[in-house]
C-alpha atoms as a PDB file:
ATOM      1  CA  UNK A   1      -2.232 -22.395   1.597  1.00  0.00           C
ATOM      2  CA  UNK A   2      -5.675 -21.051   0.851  1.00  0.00           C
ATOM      3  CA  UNK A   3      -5.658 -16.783   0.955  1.00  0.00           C
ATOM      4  CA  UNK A   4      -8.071 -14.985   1.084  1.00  0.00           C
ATOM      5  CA  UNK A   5      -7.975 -11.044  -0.091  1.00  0.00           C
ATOM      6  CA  UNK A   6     -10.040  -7.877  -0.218  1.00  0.00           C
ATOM      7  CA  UNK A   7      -8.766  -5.323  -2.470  1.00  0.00           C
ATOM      8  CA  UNK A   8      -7.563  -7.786  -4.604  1.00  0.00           C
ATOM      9  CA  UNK A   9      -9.006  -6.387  -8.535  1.00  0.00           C
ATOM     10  CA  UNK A  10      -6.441  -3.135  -7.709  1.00  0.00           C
ATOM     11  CA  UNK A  11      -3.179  -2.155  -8.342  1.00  0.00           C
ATOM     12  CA  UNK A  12      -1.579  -3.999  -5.701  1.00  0.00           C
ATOM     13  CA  UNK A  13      -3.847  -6.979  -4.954  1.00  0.00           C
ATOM     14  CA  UNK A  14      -3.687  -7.875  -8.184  1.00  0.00           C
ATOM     15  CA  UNK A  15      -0.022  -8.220  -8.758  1.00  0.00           C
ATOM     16  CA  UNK A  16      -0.188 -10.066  -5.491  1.00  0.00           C
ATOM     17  CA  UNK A  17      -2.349 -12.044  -6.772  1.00  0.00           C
ATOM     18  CA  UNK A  18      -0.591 -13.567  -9.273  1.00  0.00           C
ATOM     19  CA  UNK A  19       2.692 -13.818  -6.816  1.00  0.00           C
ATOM     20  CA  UNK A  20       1.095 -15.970  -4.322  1.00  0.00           C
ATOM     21  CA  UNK A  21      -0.328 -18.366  -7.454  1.00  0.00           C
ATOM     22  CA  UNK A  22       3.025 -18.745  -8.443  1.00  0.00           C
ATOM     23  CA  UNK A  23       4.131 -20.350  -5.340  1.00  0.00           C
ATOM     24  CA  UNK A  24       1.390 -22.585  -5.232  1.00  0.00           C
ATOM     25  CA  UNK A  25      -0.885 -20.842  -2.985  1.00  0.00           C
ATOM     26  CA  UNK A  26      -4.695 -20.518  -3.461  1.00  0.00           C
ATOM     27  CA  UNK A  27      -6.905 -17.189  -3.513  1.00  0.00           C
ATOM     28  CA  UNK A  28     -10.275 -16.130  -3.145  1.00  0.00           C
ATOM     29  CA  UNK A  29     -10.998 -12.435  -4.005  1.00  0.00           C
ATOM     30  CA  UNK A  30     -13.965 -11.213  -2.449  1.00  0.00           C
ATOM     31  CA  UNK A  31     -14.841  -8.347  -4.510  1.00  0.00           C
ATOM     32  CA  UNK A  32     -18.466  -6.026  -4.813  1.00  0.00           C
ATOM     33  CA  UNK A  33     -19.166  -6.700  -8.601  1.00  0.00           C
ATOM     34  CA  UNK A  34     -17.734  -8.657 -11.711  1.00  0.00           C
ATOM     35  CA  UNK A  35     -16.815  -7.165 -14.127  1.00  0.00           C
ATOM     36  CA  UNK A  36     -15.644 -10.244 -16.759  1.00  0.00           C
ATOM     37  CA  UNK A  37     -11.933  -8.515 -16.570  1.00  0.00           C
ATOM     38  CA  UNK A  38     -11.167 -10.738 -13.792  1.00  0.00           C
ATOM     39  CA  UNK A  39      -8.070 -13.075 -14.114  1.00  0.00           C
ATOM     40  CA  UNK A  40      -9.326 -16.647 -14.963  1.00  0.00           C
ATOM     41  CA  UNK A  41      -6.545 -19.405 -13.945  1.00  0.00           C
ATOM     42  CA  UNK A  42      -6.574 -22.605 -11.518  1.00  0.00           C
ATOM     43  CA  UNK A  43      -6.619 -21.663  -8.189  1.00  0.00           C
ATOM     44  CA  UNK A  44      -8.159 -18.151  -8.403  1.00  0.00           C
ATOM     45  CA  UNK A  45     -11.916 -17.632  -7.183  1.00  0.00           C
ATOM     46  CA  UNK A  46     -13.750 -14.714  -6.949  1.00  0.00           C
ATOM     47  CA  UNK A  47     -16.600 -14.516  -4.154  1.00  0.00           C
ATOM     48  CA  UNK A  48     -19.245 -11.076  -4.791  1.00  0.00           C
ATOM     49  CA  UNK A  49     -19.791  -9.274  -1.706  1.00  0.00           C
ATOM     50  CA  UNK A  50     -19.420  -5.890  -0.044  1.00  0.00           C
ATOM     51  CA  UNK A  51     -16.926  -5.955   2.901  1.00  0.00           C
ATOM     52  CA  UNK A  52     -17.996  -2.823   4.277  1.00  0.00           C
ATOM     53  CA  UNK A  53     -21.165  -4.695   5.304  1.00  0.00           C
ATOM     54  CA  UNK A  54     -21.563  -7.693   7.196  1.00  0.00           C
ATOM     55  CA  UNK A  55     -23.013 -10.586   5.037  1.00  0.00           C
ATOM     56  CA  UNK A  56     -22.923 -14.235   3.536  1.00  0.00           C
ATOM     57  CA  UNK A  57     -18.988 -13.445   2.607  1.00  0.00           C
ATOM     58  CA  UNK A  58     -17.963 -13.972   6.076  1.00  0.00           C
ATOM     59  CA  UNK A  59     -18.761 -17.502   5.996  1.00  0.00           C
ATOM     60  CA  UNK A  60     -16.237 -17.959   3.567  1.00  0.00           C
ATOM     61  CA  UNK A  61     -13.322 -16.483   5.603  1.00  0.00           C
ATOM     62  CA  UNK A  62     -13.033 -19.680   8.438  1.00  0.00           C
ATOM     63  CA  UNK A  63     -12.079 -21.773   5.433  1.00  0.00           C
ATOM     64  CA  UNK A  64      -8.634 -19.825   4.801  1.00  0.00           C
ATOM     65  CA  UNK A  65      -5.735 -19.906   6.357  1.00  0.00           C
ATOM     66  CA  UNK A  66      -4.533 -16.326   5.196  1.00  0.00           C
ATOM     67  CA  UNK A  67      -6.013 -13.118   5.162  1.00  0.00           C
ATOM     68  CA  UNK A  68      -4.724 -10.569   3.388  1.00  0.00           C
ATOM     69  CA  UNK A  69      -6.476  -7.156   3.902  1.00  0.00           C
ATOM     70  CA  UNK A  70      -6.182  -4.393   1.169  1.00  0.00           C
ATOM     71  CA  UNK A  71      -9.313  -3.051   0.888  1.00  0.00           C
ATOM     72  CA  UNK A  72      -9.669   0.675   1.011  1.00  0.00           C
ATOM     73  CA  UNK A  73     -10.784   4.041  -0.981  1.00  0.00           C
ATOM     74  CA  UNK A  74      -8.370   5.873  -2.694  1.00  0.00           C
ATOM     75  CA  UNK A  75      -6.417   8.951  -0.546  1.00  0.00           C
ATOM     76  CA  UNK A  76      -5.365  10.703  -3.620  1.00  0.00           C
ATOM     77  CA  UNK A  77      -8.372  13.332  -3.722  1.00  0.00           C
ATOM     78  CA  UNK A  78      -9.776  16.146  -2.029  1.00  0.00           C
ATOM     79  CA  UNK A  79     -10.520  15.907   1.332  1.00  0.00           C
ATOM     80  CA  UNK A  80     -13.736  16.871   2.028  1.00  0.00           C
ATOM     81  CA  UNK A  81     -15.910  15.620   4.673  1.00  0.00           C
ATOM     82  CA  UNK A  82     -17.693  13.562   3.358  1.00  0.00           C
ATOM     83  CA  UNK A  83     -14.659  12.153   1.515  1.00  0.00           C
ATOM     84  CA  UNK A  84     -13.127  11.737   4.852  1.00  0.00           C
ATOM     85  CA  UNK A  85     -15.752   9.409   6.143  1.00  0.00           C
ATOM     86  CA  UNK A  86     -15.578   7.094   3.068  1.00  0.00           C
ATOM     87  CA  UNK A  87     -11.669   6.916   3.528  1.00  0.00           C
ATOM     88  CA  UNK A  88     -12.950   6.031   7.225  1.00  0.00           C
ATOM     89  CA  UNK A  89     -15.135   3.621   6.647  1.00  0.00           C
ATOM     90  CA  UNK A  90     -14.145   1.566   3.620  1.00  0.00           C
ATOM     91  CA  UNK A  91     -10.929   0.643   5.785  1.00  0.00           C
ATOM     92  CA  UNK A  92     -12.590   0.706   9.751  1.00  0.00           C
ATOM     93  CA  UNK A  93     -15.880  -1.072   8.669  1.00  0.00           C
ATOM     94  CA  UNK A  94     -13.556  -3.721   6.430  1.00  0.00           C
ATOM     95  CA  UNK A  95     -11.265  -4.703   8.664  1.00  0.00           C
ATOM     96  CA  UNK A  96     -14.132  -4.826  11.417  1.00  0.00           C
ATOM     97  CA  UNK A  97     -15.665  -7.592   9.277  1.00  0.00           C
ATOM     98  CA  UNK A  98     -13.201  -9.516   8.276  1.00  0.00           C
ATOM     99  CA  UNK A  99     -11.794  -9.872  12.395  1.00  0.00           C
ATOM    100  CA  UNK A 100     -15.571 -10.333  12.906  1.00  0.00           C
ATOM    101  CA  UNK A 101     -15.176 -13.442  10.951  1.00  0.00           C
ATOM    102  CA  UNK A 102     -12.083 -15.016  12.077  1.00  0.00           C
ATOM    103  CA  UNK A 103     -13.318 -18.297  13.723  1.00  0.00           C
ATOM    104  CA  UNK A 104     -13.041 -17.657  17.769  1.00  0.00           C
ATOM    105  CA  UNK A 105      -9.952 -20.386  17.451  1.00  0.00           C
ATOM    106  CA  UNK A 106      -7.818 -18.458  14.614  1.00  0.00           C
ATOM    107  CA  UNK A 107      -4.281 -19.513  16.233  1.00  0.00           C
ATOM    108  CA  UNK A 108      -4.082 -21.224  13.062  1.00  0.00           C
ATOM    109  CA  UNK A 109      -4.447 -17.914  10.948  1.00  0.00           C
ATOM    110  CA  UNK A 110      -2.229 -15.089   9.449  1.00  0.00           C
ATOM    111  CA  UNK A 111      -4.242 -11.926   8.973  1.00  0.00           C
ATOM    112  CA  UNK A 112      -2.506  -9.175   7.217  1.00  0.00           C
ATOM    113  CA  UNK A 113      -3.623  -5.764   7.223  1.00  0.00           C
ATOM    114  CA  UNK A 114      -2.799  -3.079   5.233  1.00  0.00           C
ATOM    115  CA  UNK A 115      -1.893   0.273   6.691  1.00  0.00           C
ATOM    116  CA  UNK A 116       0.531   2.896   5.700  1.00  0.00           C
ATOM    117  CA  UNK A 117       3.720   4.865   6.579  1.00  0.00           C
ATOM    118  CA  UNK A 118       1.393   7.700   6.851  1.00  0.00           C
ATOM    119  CA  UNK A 119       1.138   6.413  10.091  1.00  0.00           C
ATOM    120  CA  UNK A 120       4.162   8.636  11.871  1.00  0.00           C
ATOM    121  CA  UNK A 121       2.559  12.032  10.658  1.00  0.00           C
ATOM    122  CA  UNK A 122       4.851  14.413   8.979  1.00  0.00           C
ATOM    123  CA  UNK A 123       8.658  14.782   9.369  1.00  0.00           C
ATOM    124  CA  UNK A 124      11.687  16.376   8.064  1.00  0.00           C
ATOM    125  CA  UNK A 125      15.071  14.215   8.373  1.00  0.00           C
ATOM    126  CA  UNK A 126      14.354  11.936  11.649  1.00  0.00           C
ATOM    127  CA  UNK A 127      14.898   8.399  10.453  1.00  0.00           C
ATOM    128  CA  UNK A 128      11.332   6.504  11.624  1.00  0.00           C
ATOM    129  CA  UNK A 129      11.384   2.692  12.337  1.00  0.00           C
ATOM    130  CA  UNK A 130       8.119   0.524  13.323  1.00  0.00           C
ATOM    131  CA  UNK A 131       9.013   1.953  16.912  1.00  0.00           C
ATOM    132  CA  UNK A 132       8.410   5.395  16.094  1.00  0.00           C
ATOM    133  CA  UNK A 133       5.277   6.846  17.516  1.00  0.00           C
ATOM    134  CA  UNK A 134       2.039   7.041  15.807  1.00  0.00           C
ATOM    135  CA  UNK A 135       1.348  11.434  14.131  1.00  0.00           C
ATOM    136  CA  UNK A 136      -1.532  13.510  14.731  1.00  0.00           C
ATOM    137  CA  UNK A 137      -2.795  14.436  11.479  1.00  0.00           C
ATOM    138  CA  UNK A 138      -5.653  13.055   9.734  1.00  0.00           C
ATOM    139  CA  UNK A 139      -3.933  10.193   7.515  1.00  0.00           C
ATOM    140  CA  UNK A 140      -2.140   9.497  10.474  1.00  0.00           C
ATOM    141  CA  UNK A 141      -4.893   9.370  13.484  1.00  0.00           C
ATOM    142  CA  UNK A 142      -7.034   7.273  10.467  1.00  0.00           C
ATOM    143  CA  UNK A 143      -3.916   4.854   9.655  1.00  0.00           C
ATOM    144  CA  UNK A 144      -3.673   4.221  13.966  1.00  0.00           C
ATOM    145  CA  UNK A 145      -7.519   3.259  14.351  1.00  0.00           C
ATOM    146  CA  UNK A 146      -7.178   1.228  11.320  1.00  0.00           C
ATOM    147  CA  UNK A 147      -4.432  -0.898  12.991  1.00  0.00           C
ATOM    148  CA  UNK A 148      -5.799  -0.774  16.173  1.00  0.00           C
ATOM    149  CA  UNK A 149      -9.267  -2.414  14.327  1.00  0.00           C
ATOM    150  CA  UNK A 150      -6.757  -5.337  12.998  1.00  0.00           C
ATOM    151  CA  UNK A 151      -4.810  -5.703  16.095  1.00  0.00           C
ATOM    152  CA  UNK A 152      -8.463  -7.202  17.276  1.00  0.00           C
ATOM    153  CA  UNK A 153      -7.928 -10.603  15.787  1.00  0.00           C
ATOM    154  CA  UNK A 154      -5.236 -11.191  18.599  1.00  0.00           C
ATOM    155  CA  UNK A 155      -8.056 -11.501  20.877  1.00  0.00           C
ATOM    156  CA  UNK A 156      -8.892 -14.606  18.538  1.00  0.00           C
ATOM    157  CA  UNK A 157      -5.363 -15.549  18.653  1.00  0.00           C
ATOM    158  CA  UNK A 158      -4.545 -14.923  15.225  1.00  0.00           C
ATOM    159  CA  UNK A 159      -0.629 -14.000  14.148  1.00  0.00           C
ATOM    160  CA  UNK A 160      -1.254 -10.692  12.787  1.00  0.00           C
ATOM    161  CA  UNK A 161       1.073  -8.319  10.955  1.00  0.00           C
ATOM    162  CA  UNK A 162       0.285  -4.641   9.924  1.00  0.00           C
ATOM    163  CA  UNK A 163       2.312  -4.044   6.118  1.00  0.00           C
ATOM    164  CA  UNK A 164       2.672   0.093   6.725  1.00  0.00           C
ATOM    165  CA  UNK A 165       3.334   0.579   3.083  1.00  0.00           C
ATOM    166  CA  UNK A 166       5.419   3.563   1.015  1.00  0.00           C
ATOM    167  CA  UNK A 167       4.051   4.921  -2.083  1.00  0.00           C
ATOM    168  CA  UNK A 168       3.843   1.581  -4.172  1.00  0.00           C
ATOM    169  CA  UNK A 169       5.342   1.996  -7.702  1.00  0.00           C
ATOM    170  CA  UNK A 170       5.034   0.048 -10.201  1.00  0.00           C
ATOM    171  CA  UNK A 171       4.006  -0.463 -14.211  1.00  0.00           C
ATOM    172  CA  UNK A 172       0.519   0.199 -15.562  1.00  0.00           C
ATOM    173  CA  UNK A 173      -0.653   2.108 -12.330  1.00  0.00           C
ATOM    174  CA  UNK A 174       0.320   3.254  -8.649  1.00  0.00           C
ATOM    175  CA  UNK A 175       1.747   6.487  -8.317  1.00  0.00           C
ATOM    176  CA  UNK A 176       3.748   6.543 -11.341  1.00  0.00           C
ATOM    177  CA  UNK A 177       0.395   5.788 -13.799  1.00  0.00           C
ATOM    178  CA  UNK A 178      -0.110  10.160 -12.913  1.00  0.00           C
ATOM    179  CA  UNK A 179       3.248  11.128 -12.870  1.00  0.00           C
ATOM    180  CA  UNK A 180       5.231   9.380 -15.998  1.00  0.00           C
ATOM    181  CA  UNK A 181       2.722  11.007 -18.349  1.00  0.00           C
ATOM    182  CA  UNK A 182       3.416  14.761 -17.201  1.00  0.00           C
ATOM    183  CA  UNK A 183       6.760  13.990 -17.905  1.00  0.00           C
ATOM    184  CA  UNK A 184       6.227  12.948 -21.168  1.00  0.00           C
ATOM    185  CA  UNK A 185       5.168  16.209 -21.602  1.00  0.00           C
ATOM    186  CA  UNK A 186       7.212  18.214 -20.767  1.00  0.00           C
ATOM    187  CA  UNK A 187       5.446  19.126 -17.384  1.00  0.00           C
ATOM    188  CA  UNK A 188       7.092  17.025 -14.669  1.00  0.00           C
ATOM    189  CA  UNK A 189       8.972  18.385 -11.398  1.00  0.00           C
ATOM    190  CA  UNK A 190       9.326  18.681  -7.894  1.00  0.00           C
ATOM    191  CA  UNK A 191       6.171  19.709  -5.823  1.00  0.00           C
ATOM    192  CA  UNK A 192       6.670  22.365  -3.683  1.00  0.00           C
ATOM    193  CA  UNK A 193      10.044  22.839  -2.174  1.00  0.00           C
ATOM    194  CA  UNK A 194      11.163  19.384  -3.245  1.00  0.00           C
ATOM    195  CA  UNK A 195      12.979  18.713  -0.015  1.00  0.00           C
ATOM    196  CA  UNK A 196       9.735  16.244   1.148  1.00  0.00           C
ATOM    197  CA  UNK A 197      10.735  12.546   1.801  1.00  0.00           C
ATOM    198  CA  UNK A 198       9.527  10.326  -0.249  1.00  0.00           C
ATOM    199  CA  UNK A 199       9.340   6.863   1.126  1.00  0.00           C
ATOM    200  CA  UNK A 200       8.338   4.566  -1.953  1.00  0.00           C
ATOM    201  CA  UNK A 201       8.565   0.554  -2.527  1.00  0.00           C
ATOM    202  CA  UNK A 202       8.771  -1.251  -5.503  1.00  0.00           C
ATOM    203  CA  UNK A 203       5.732  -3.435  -6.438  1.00  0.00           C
ATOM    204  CA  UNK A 204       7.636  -6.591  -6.912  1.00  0.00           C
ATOM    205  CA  UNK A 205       9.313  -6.074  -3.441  1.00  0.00           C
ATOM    206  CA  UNK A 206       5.951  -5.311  -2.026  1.00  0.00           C
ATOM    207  CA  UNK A 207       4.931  -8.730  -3.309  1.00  0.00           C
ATOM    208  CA  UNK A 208       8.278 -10.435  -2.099  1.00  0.00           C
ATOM    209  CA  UNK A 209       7.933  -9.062   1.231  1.00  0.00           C
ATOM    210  CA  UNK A 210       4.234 -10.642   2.161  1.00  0.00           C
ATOM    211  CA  UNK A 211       6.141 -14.285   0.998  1.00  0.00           C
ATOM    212  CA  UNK A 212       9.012 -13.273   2.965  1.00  0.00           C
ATOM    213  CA  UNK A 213       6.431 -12.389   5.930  1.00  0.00           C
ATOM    214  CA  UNK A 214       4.409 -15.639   5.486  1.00  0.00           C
ATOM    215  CA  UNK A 215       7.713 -17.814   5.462  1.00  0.00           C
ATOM    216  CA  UNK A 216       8.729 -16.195   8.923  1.00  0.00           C
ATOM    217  CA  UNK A 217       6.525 -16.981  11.751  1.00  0.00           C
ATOM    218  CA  UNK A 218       8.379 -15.439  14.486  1.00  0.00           C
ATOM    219  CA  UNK A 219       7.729 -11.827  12.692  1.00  0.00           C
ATOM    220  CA  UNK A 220       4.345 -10.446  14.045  1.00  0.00           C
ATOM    221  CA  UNK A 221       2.688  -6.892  14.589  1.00  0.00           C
ATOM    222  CA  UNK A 222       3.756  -3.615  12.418  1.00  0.00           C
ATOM    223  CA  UNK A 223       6.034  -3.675   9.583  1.00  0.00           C
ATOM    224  CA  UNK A 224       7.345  -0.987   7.183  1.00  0.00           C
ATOM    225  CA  UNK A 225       7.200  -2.298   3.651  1.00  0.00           C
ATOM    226  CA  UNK A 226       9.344   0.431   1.869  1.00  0.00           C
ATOM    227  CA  UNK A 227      12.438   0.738   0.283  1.00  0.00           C
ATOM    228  CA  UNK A 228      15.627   1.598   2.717  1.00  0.00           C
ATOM    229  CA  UNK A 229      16.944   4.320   0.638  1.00  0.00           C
ATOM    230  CA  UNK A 230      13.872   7.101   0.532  1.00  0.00           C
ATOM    231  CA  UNK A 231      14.482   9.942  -1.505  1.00  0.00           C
ATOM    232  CA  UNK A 232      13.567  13.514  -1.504  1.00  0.00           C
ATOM    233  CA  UNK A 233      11.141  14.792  -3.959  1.00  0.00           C
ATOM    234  CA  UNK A 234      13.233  16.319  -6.047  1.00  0.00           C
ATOM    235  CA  UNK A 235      15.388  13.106  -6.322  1.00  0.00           C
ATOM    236  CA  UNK A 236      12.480  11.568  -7.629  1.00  0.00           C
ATOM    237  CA  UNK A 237      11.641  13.865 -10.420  1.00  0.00           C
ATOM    238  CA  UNK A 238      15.129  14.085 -11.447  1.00  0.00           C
ATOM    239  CA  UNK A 239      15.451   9.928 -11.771  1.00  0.00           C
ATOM    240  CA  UNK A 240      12.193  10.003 -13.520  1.00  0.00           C
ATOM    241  CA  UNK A 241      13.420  12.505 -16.002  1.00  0.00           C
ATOM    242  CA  UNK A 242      17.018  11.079 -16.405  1.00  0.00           C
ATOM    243  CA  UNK A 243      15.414   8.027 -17.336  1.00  0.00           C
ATOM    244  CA  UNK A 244      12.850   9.540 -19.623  1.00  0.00           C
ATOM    245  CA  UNK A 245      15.107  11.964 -21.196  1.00  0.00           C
ATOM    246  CA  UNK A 246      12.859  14.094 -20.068  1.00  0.00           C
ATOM    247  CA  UNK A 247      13.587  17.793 -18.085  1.00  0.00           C
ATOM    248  CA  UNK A 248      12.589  17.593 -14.388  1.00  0.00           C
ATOM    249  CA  UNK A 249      12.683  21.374 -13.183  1.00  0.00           C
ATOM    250  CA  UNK A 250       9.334  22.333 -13.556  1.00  0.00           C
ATOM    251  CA  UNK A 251       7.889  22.881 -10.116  1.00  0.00           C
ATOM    252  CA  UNK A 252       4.670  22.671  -8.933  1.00  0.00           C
ATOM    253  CA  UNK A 253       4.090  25.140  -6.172  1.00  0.00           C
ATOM    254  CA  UNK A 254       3.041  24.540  -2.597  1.00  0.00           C
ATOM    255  CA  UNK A 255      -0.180  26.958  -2.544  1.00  0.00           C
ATOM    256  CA  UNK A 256      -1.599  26.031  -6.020  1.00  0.00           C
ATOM    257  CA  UNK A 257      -1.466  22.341  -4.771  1.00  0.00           C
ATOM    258  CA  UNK A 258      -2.974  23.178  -1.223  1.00  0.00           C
ATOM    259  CA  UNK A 259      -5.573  25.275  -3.509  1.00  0.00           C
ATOM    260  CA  UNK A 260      -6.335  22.042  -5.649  1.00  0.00           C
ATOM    261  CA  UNK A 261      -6.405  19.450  -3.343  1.00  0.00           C
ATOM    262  CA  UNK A 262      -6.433  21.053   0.168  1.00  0.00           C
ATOM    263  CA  UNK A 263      -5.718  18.881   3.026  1.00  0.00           C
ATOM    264  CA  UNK A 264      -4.500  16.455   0.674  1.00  0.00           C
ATOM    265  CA  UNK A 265      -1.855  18.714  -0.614  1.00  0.00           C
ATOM    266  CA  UNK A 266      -0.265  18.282   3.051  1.00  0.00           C
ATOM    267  CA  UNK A 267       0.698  14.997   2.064  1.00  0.00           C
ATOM    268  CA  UNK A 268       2.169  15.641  -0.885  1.00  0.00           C
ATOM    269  CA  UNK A 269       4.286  18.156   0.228  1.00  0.00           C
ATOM    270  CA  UNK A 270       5.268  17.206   3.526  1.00  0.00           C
ATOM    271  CA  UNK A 271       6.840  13.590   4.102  1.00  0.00           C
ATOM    272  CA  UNK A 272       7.900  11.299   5.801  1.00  0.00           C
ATOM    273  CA  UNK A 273      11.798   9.294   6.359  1.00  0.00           C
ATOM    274  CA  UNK A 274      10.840   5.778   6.984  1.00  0.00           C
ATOM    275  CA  UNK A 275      13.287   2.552   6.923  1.00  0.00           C
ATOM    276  CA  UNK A 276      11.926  -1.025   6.771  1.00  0.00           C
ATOM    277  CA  UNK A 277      13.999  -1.832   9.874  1.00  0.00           C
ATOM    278  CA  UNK A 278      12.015  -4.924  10.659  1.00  0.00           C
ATOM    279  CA  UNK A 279      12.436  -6.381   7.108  1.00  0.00           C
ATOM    280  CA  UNK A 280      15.923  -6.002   7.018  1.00  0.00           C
ATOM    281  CA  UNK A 281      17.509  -7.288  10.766  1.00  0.00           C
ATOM    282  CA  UNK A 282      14.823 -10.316   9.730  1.00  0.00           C
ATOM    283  CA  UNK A 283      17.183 -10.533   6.418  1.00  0.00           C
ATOM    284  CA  UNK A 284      15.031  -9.700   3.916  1.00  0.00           C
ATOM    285  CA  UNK A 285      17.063  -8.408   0.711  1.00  0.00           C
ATOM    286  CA  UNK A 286      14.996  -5.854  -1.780  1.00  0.00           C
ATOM    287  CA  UNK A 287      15.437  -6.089  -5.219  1.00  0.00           C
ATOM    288  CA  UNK A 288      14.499  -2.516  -5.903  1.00  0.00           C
ATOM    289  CA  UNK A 289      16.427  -0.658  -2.750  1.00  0.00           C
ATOM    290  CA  UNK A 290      17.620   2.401  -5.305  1.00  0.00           C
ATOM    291  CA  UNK A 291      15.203   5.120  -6.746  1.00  0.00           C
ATOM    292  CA  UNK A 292      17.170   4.678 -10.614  1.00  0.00           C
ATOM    293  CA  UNK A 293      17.023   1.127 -11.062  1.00  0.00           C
ATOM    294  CA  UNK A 294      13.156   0.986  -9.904  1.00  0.00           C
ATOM    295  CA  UNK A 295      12.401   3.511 -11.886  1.00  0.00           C
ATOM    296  CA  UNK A 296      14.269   1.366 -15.227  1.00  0.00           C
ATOM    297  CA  UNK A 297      12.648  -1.406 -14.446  1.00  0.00           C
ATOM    298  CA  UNK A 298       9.160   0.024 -14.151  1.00  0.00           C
ATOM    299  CA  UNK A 299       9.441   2.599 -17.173  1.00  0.00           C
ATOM    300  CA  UNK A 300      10.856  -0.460 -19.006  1.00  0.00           C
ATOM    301  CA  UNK A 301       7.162  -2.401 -18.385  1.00  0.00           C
ATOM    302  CA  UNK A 302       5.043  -0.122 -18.704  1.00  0.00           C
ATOM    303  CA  UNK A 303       3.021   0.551 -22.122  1.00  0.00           C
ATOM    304  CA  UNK A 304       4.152   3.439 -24.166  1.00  0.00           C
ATOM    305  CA  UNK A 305       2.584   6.865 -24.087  1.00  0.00           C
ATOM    306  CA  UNK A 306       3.311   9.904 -25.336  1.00  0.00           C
END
């Protein structure tokens, strides 16, 4: 099939990328600027153009079957107004576009759209499915307007399905690009009180699940992509320094990271419990679904630092 992506130079989209290739598919990356880093293999195209405007991109989008919508500015910084607006924007204005561009007939179409676990707000040990209800803090009111932007290409009668990701970990990047280092050194550790959940996903069973998802028709609307076994905080930074040989009982604590990051730091040390219900009744098996072996397989890939 043909894909098209947004977001797809990061992290994520990239390693997508390269998934979807691999079974044969096709994928335009629409993308603001090149930068001659891009990947250059059959079936890859890159189109320039800004998706938080409206512009000579959209014609492009009626010729794919799949859209696959990752686009959005980083969360991890500090919160400021005006920081707030571009996290606003770059995913409201995106998704806008791309649903703007859907032909009027897109019963043909599967339009995924990116959205995030940070959907159910902040909890202690309540187990959260997709039928949980929607939180009330910022990441969570901003995660609930972006879905309801996507949920728009129904109206067009596209099949559309909302990936509500965990923290995605993998090698050379993610999450664990910040954190391995500070281990390295000496200087890793819980954050705060450690007892936050921490619902993560491994990248390769990030990647797994949108085949999965495109291979299973029936499956429509939100979906937690996200290990089943979340840990607490402090789980994490123990399994990061087992596997590092590396101590892990350094903590960072709650008010310097509130000072530091402010609103932000709310995230970071509050959590969340989610479970990919959806995923698994559909029988979707995760090759990552424990905290150690994810961690050994990513520390394993990624380049060697300090």
């Amino acid at each position: 099939m043909k894909v098209f992506m947004t977001g797809g130079t990061g992290f994520v989209g990239t390693y997508l990328t390269k998934k979807l290739m691999d079974q044969g598919h096709a994928v335009t990356v629409l993308t603001q600027a090149l930068t001659g880093r891009e990947l250059k293999t059959a079936g890859l195209s890159y189109l320039v153009g800004d998706p938080n405007v409206p512009g000579k991109w959209q014609d492009a989008v009626k010729d794919h079957e799949i859209i696959i919508n990752l686009a959005g500015a980083s969360i991890f910084s500090r919160w400021t107004n005006e920081q707030k607006k571009i996290l606003r924007e770059s995913r409201i204005n995106t998704t806008r576009h791309l649903v703007e561009a859907l032909p009027e007939d897109a019963s043909r179409v599967l339009f995924f759209s990116t959205s995030a676990v940070g959907y159910y707000g902040f909890h202690e040990d309540e187990e959260l499915t997709e039928s949980s209800p929607a939180g009330g803090d910022f990441l969570a009111r901003l995660a609930a307007d972006w879905e309801a932007e996507a949920l728009r290409a129904k109206e067009k009668s596209a099949r559309v399905v909302i990936t509500r990701f965990g923290i995605v970990l993998g090698p050379n990047g993610g999450a664990l690009g910040q954190m391995i280092p500070l281990f390295k050194f000496f200087l890793g550790g819980p954050l705060g009180s450690g007892r936050q959940w921490f619902s993560w996903v491994h990248l390769q069973d990030l990647a797994d699940a949108f085949l999965f998802l495109i291979g299973h028709p029936e499956i429509s609307g939100a979906v937690n992509v996200c290990s089943p076994q979340p840990v607490r905080n402090k789980e994490l930074g123990n399994a990061i320094g087992r596997i590092l040989h590396r101590p892990s009982f350094l903590p960072a604590p709650g008010f310097m990271i509130e000072l530091i990051l402010g609103e932000f730091g709310s995230v970071l040390l509050k959590g969340q419990r989610v479970i990919p219900r959806r995923l698994l009744d559909a029988g979707f098996r995760f090759s990552f679904a424990e905290i150690d072996e994810a961690l050994r397989s990513i520390i394993a890939e990624a380049p060697d630092r300090p």
